[in-house]
PDB file of N, CA and C in Angstrom:
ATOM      1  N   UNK A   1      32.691  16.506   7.191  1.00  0.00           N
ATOM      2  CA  UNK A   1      31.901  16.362   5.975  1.00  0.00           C
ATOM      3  C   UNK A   1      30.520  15.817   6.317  1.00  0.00           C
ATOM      4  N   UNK A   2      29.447  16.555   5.982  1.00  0.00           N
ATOM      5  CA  UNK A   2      28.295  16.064   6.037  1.00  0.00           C
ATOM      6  C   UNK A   2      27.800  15.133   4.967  1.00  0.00           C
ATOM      7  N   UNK A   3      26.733  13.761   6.193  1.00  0.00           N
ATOM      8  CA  UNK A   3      26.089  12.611   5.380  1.00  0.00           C
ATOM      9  C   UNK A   3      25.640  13.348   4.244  1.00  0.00           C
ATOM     10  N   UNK A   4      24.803  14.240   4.042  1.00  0.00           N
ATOM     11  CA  UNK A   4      23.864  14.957   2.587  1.00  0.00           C
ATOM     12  C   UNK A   4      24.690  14.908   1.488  1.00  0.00           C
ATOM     13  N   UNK A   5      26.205  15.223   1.887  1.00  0.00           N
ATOM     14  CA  UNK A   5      27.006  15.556   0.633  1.00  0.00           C
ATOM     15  C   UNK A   5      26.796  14.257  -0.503  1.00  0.00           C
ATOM     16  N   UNK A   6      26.583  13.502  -0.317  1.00  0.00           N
ATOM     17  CA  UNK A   6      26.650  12.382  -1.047  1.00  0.00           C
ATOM     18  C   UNK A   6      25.256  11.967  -1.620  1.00  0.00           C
ATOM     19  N   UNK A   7      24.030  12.430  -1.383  1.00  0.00           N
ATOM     20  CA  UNK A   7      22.918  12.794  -1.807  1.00  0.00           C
ATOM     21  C   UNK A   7      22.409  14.188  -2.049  1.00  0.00           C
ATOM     22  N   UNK A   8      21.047  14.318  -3.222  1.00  0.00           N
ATOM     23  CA  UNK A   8      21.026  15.499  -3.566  1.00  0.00           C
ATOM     24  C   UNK A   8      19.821  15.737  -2.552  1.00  0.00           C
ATOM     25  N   UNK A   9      20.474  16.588  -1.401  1.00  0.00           N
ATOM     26  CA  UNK A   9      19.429  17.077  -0.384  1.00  0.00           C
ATOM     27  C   UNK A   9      18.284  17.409  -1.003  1.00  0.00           C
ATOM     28  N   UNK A  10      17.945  18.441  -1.954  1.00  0.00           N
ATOM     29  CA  UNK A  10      16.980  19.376  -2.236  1.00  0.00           C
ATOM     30  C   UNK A  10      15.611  18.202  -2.587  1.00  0.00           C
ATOM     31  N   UNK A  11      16.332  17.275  -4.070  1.00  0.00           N
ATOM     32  CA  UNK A  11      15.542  16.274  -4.141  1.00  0.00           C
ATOM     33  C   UNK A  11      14.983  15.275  -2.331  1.00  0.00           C
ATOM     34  N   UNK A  12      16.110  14.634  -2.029  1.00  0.00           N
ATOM     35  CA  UNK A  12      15.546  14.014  -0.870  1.00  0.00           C
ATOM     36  C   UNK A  12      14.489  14.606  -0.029  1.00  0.00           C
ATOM     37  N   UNK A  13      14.655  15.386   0.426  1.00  0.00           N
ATOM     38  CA  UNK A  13      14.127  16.586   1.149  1.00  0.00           C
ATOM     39  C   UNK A  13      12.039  16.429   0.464  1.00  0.00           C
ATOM     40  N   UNK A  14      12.719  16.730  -0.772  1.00  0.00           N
ATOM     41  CA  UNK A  14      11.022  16.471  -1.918  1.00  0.00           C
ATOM     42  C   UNK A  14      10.457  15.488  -1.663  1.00  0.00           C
ATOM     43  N   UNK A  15      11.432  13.992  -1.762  1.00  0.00           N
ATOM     44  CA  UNK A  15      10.962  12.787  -1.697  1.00  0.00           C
ATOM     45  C   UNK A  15      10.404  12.556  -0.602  1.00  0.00           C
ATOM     46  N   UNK A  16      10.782  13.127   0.458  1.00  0.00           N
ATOM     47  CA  UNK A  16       9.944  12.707   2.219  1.00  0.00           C
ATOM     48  C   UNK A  16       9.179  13.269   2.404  1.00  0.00           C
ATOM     49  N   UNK A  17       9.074  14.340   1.527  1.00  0.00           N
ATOM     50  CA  UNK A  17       7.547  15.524   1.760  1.00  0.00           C
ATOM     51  C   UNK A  17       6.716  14.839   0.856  1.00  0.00           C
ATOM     52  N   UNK A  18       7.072  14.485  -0.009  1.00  0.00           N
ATOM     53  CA  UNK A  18       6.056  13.753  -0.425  1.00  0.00           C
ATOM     54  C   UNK A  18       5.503  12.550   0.022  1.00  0.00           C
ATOM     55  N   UNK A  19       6.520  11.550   0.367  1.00  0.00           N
ATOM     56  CA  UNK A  19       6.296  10.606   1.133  1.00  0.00           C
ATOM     57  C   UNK A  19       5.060  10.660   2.097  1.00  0.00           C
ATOM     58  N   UNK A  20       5.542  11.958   2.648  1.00  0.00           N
ATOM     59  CA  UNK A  20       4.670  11.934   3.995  1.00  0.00           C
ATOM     60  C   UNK A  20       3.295  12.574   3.874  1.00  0.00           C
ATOM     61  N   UNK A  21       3.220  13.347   2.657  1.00  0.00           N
ATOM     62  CA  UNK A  21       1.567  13.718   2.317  1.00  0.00           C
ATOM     63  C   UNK A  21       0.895  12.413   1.459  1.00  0.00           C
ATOM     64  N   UNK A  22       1.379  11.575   1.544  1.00  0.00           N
ATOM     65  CA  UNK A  22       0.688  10.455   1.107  1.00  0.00           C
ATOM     66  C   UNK A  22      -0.016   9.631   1.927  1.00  0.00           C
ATOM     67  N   UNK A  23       1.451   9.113   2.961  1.00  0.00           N
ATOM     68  CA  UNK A  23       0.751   8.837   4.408  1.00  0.00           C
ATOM     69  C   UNK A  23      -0.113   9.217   4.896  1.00  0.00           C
ATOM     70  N   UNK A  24      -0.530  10.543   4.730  1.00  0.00           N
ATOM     71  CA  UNK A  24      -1.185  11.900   5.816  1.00  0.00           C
ATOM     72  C   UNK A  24      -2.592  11.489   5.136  1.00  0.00           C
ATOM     73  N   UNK A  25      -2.672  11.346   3.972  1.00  0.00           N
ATOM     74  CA  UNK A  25      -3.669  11.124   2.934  1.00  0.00           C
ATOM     75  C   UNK A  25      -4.570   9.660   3.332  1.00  0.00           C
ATOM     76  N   UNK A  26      -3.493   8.594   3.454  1.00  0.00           N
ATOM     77  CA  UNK A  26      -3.971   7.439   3.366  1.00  0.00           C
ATOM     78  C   UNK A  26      -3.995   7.477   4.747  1.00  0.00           C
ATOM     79  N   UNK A  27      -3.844   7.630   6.199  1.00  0.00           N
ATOM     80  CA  UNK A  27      -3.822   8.064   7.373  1.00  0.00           C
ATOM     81  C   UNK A  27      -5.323   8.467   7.494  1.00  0.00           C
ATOM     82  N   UNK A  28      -5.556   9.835   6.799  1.00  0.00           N
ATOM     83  CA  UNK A  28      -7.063  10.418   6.842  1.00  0.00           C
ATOM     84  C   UNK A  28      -8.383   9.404   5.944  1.00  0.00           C
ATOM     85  N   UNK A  29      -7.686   9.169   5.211  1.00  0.00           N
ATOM     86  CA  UNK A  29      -9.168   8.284   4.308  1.00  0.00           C
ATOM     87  C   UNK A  29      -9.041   6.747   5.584  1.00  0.00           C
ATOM     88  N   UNK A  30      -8.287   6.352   6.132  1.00  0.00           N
ATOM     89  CA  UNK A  30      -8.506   5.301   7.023  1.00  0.00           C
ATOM     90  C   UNK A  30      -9.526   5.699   8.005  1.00  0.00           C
ATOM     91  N   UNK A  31      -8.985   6.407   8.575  1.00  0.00           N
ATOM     92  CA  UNK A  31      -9.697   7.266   9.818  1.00  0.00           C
ATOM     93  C   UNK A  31     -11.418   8.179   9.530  1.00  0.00           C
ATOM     94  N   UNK A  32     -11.241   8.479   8.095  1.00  0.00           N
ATOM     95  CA  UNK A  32     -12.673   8.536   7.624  1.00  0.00           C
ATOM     96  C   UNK A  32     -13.329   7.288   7.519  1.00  0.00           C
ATOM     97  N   UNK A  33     -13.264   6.416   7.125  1.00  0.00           N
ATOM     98  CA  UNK A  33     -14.040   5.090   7.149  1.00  0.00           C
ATOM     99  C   UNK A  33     -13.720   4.269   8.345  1.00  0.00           C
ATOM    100  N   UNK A  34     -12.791   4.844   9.521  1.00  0.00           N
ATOM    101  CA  UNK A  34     -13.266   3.320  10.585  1.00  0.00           C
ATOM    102  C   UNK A  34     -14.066   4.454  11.441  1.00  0.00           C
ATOM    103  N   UNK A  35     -14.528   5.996  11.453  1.00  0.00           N
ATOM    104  CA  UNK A  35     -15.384   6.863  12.237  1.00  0.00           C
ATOM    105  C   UNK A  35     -16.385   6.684  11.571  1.00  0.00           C
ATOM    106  N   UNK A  36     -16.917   5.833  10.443  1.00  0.00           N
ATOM    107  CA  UNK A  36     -17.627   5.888   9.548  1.00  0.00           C
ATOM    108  C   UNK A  36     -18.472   7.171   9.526  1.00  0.00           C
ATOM    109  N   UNK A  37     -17.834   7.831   8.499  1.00  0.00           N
ATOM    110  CA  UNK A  37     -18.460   9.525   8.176  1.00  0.00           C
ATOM    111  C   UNK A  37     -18.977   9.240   7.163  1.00  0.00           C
ATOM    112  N   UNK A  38     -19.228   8.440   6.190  1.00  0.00           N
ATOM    113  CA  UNK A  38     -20.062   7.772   5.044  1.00  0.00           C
ATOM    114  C   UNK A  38     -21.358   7.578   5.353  1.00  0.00           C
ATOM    115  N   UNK A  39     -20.801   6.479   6.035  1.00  0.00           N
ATOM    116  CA  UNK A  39     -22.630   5.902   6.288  1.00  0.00           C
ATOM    117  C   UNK A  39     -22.191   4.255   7.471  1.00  0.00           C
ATOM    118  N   UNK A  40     -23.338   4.704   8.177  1.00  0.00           N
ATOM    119  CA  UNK A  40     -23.114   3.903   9.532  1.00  0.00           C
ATOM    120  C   UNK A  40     -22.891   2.553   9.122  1.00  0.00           C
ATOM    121  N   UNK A  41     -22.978   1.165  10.129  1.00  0.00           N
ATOM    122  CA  UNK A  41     -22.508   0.172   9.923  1.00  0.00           C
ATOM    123  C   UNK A  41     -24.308  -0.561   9.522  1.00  0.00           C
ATOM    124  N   UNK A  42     -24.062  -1.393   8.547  1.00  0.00           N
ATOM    125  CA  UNK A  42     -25.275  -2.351   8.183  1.00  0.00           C
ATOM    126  C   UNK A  42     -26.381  -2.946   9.216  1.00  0.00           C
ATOM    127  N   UNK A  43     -27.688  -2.797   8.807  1.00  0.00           N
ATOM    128  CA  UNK A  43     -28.320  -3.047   9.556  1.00  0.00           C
ATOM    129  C   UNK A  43     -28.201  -4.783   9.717  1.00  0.00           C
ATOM    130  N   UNK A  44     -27.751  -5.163   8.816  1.00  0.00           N
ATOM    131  CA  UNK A  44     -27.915  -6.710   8.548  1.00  0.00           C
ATOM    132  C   UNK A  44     -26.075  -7.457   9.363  1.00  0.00           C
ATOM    133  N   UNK A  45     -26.998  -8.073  10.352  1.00  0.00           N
ATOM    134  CA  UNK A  45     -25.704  -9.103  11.205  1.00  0.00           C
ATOM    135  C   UNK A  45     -24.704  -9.163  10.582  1.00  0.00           C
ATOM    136  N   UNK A  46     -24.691  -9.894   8.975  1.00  0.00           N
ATOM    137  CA  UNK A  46     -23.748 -10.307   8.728  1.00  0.00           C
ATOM    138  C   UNK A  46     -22.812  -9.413   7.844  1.00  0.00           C
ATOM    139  N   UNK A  47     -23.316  -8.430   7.537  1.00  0.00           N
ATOM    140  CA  UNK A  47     -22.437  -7.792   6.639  1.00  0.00           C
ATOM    141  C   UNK A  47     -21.874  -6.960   7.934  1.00  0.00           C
ATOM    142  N   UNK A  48     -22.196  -6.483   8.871  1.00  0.00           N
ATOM    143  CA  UNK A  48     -21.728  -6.106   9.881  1.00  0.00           C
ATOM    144  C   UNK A  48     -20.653  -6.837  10.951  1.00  0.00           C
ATOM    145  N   UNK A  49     -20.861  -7.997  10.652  1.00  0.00           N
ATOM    146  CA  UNK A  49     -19.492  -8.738  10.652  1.00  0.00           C
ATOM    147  C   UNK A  49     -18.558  -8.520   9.689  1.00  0.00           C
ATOM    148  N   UNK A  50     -18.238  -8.705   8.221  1.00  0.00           N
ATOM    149  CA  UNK A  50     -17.777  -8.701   7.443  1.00  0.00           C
ATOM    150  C   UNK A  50     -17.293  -7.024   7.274  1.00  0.00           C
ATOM    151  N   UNK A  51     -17.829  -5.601   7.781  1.00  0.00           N
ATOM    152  CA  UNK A  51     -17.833  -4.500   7.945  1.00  0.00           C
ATOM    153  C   UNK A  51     -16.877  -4.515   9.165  1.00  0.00           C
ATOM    154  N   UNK A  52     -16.776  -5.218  10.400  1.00  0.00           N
ATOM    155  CA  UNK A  52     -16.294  -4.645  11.579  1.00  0.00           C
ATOM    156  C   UNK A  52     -14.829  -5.851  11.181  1.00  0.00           C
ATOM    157  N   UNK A  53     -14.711  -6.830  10.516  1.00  0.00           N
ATOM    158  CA  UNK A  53     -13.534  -7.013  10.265  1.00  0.00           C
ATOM    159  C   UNK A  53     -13.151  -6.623   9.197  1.00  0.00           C
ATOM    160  N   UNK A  54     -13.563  -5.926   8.670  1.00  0.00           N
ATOM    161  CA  UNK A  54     -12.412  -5.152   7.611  1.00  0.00           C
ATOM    162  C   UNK A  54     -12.113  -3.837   8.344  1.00  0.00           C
ATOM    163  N   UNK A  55     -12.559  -3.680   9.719  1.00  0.00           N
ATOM    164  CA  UNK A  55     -11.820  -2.393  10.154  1.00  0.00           C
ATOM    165  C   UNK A  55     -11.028  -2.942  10.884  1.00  0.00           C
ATOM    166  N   UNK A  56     -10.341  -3.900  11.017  1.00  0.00           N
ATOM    167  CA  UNK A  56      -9.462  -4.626  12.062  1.00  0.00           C
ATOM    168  C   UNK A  56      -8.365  -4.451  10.826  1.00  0.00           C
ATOM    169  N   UNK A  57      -8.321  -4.982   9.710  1.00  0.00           N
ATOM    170  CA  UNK A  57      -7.632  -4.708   8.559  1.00  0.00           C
ATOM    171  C   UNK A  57      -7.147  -2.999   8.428  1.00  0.00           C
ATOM    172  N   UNK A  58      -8.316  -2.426   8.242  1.00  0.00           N
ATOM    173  CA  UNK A  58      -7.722  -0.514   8.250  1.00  0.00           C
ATOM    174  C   UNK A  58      -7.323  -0.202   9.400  1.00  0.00           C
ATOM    175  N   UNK A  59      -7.473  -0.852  10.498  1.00  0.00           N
ATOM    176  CA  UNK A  59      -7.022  -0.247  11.527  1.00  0.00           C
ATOM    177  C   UNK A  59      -5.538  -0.839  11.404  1.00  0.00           C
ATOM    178  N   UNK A  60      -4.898  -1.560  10.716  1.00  0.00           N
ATOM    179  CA  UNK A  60      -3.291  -2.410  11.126  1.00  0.00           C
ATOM    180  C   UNK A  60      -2.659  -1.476  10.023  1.00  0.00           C
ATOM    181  N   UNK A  61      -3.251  -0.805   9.010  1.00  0.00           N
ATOM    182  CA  UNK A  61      -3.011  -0.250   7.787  1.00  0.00           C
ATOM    183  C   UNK A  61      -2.814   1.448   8.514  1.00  0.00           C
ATOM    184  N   UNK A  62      -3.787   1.995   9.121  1.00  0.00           N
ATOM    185  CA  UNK A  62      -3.172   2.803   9.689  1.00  0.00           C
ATOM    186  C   UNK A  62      -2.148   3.223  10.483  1.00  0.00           C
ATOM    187  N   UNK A  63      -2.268   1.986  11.426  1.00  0.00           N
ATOM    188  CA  UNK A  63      -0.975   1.583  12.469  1.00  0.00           C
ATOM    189  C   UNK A  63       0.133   1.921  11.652  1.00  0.00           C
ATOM    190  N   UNK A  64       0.501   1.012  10.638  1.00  0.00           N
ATOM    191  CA  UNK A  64       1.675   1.175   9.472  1.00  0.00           C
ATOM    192  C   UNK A  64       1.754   2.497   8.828  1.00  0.00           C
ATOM    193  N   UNK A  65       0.553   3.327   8.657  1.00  0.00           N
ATOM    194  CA  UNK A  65       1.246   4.364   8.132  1.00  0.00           C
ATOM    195  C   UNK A  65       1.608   5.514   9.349  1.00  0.00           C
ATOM    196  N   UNK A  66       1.288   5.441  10.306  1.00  0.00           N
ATOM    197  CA  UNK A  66       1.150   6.112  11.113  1.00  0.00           C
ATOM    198  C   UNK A  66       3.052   6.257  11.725  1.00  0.00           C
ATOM    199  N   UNK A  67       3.268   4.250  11.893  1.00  0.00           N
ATOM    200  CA  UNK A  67       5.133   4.486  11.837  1.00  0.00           C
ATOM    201  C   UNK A  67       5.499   5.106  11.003  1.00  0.00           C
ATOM    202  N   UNK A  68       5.366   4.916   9.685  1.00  0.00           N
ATOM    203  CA  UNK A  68       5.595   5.332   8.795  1.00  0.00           C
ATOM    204  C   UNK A  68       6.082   6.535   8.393  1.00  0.00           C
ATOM    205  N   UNK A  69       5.361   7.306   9.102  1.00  0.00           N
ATOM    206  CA  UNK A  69       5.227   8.795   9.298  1.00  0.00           C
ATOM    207  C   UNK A  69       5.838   9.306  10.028  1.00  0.00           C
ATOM    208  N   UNK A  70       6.308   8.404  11.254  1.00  0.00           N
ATOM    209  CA  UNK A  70       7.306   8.834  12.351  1.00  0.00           C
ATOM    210  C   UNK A  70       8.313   8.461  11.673  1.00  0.00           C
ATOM    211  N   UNK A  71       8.248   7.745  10.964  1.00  0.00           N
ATOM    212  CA  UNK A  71      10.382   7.375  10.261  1.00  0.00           C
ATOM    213  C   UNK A  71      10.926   8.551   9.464  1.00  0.00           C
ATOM    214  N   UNK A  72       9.727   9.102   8.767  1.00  0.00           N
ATOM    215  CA  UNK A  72       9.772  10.210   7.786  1.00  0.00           C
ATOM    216  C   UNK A  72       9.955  11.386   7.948  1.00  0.00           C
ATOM    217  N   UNK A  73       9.135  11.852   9.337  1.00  0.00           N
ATOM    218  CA  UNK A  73       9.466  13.014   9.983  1.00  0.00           C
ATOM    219  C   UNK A  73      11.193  12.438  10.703  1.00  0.00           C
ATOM    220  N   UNK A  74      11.438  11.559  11.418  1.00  0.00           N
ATOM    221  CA  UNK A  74      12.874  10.870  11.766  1.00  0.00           C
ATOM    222  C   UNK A  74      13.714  11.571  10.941  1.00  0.00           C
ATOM    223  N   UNK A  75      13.359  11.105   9.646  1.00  0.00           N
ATOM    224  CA  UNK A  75      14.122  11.457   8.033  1.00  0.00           C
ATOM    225  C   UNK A  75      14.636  13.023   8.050  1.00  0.00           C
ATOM    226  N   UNK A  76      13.747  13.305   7.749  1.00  0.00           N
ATOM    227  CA  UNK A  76      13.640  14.947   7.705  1.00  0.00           C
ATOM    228  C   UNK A  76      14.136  15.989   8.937  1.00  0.00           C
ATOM    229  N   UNK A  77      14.439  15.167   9.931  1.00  0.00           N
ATOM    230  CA  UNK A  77      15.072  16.069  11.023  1.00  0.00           C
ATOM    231  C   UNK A  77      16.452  15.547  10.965  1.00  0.00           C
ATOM    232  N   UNK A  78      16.636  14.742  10.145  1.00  0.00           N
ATOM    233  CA  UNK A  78      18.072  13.992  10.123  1.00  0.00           C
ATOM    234  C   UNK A  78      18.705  14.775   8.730  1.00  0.00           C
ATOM    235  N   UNK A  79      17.652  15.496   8.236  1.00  0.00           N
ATOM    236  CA  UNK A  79      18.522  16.185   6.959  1.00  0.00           C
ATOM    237  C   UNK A  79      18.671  17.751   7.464  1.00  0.00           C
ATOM    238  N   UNK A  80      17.914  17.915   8.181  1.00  0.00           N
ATOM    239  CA  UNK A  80      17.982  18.999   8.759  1.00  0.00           C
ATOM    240  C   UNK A  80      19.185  19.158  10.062  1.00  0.00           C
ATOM    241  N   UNK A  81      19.665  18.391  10.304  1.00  0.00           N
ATOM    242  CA  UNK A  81      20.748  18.661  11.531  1.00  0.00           C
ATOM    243  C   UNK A  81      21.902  17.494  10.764  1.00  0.00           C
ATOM    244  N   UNK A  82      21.922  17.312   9.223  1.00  0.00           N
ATOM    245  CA  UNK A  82      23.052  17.055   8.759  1.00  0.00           C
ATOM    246  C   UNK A  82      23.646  16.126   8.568  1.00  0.00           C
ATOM    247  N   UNK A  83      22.462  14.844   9.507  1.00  0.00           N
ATOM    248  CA  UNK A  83      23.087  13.867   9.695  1.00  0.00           C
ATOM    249  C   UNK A  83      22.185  12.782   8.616  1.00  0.00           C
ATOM    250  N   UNK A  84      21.585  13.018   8.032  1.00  0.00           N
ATOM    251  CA  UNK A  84      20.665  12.087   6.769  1.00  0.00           C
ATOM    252  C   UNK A  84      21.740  11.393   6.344  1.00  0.00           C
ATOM    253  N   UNK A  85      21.828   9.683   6.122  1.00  0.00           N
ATOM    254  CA  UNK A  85      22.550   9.506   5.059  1.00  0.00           C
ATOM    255  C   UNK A  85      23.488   8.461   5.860  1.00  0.00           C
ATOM    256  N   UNK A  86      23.994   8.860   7.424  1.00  0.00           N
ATOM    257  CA  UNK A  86      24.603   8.359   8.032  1.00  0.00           C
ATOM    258  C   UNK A  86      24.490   6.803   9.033  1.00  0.00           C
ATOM    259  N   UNK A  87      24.689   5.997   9.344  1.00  0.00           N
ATOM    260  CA  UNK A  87      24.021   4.593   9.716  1.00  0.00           C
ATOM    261  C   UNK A  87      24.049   4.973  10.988  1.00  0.00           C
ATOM    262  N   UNK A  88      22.829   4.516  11.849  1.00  0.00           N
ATOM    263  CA  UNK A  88      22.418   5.015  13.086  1.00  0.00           C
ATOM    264  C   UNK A  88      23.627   3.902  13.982  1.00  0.00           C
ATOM    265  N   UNK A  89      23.800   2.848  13.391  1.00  0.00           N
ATOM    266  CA  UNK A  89      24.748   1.497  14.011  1.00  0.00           C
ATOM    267  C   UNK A  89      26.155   2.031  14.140  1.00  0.00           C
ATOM    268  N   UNK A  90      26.947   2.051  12.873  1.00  0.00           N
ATOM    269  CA  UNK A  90      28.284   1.954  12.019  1.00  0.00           C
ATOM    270  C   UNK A  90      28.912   3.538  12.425  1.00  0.00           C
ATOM    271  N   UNK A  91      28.024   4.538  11.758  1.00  0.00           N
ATOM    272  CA  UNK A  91      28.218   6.056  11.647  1.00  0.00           C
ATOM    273  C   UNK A  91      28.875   6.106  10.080  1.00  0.00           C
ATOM    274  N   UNK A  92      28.521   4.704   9.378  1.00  0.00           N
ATOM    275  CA  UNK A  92      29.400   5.606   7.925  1.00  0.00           C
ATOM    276  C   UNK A  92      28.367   5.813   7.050  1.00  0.00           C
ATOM    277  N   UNK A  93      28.344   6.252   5.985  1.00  0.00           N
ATOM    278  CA  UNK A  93      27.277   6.602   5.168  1.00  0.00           C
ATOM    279  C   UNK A  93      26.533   5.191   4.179  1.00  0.00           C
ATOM    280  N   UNK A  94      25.702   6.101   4.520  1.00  0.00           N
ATOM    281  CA  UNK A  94      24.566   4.691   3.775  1.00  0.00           C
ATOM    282  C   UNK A  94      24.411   4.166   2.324  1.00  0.00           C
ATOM    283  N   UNK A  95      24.370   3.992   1.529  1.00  0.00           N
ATOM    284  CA  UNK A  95      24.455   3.652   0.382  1.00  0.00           C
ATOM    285  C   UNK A  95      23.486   3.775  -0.536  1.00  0.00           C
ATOM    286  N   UNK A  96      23.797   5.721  -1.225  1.00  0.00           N
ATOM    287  CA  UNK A  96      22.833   5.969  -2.127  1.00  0.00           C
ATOM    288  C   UNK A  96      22.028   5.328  -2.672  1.00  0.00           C
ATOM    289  N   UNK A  97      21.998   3.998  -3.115  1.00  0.00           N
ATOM    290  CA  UNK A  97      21.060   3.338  -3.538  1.00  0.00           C
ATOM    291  C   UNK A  97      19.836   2.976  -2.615  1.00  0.00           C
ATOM    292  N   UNK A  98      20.390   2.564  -1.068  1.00  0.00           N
ATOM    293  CA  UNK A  98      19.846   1.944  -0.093  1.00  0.00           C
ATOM    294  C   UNK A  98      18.887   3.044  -0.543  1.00  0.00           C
ATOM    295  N   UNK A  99      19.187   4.805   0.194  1.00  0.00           N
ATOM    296  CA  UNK A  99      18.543   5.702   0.371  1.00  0.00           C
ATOM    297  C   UNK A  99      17.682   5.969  -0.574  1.00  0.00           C
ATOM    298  N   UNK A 100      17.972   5.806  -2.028  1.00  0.00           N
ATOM    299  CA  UNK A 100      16.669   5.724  -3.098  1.00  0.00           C
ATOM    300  C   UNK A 100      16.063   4.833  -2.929  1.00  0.00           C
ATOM    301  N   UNK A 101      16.005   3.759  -2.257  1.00  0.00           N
ATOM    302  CA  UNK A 101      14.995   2.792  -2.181  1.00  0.00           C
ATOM    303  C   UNK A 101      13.730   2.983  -0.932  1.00  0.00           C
ATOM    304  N   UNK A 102      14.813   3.109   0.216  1.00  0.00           N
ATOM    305  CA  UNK A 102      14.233   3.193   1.374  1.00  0.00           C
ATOM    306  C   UNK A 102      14.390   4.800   2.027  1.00  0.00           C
ATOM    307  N   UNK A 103      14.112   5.979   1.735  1.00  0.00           N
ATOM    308  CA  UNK A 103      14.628   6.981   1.716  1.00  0.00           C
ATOM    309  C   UNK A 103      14.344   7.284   3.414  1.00  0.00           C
ATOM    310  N   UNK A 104      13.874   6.755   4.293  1.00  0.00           N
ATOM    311  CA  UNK A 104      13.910   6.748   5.550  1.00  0.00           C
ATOM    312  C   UNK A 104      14.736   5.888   6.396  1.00  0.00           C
ATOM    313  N   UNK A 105      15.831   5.063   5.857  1.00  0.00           N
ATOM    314  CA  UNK A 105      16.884   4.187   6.117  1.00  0.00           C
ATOM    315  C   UNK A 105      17.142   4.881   7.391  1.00  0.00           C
ATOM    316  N   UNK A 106      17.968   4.057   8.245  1.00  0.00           N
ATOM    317  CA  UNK A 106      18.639   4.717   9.303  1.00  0.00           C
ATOM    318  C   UNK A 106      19.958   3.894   9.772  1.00  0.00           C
ATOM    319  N   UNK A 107      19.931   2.591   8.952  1.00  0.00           N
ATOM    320  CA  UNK A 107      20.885   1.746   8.999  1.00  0.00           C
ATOM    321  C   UNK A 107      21.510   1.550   7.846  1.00  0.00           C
ATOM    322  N   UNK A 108      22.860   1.355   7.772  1.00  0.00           N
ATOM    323  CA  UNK A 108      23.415   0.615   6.087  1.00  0.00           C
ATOM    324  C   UNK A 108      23.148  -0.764   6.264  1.00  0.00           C
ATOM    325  N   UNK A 109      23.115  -1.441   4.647  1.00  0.00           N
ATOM    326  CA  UNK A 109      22.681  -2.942   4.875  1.00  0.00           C
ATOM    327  C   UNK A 109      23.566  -3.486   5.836  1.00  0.00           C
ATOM    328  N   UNK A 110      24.708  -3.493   5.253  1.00  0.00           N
ATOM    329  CA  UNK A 110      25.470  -4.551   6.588  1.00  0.00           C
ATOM    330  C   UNK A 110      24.989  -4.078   7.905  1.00  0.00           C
ATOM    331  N   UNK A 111      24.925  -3.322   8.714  1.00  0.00           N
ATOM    332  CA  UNK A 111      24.283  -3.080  10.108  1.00  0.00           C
ATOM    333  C   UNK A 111      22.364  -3.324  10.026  1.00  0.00           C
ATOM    334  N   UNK A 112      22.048  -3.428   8.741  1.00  0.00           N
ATOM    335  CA  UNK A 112      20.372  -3.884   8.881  1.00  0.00           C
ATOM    336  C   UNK A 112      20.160  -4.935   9.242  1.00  0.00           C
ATOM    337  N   UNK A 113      21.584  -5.999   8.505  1.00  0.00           N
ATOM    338  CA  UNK A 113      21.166  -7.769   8.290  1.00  0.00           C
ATOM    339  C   UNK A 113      20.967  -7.981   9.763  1.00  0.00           C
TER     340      UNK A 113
END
C-alpha cells in the first residue's frame, strides 16, 4: 500500500508546485536586489552601510528559501516514486495533519521530537 493513499495526491502534488513557485519568486526578487539591477549602492557612507547590511539579511532569506526548495523538490520526487507521506526514521505514515501543515515533512512527530 502506498504512503499517497492516505492523502489526496492530486491536491498535494498542487500544494508543492505551488509552494515552490513562490520560493522561485521570492528566490528571484532576492537575487534582483542583492545584484542590485535597480539602482547601485548610495553614494553616501552611511546609507551604504545600512544598504550592505540589509543584504546580509536577504542574503540568509535566500539561503532559506533556497533549502526550502530542495525539501520541496525532496517532496515531489517522494510523490512521484510513492513514497510521500512515509517517515524517513519509523517508515510508517505521517500524519495527515502533520502533512497539511508542513507538506514537505519527511519525519512523523514522534521521530521529529
Amino acid at each position: 500500500m502506498s504512503a499517497t493513499t492516505h492523502v489526496d495526491q492530486p491536491h498535494i502534488r498542487q500544494r508543492l508546485e505551488a509552494l515552490r513557485g513562490e520560493l522561485l519568486q521570492r528566490e528571484r526578487r532576492v537575487h534582483h536586489h542583492l545584484t542590485r539591477q535597480d539602482q547601485a549602492l548610495s553614494a553616501d557612507y552611511a546609507e551604504q552601510a545600512v544598504e550592505v547590511q540589509n543584504d546580509a539579511t536577504l542574503y540568509a532569506i535566500g539561503s532559506a528559501a533556497r533549502a526550502e526548495l530542495a525539501e520541496i523538490d525532496a517532496a515531489l520526487r517522494r510523490v512521484d516514486s510513492g513514497k510521500y507521506g512515509l517517515c524517513r526514521d519509523c517508515g510508517k505514515p505521517i500524519a495527515p495533519l502533520r502533512l497539511a501543515t508542513l507538506p514537505q515533512a519527511v519525519r512523523c512527530s514522534e521521530c521529529a521530537r
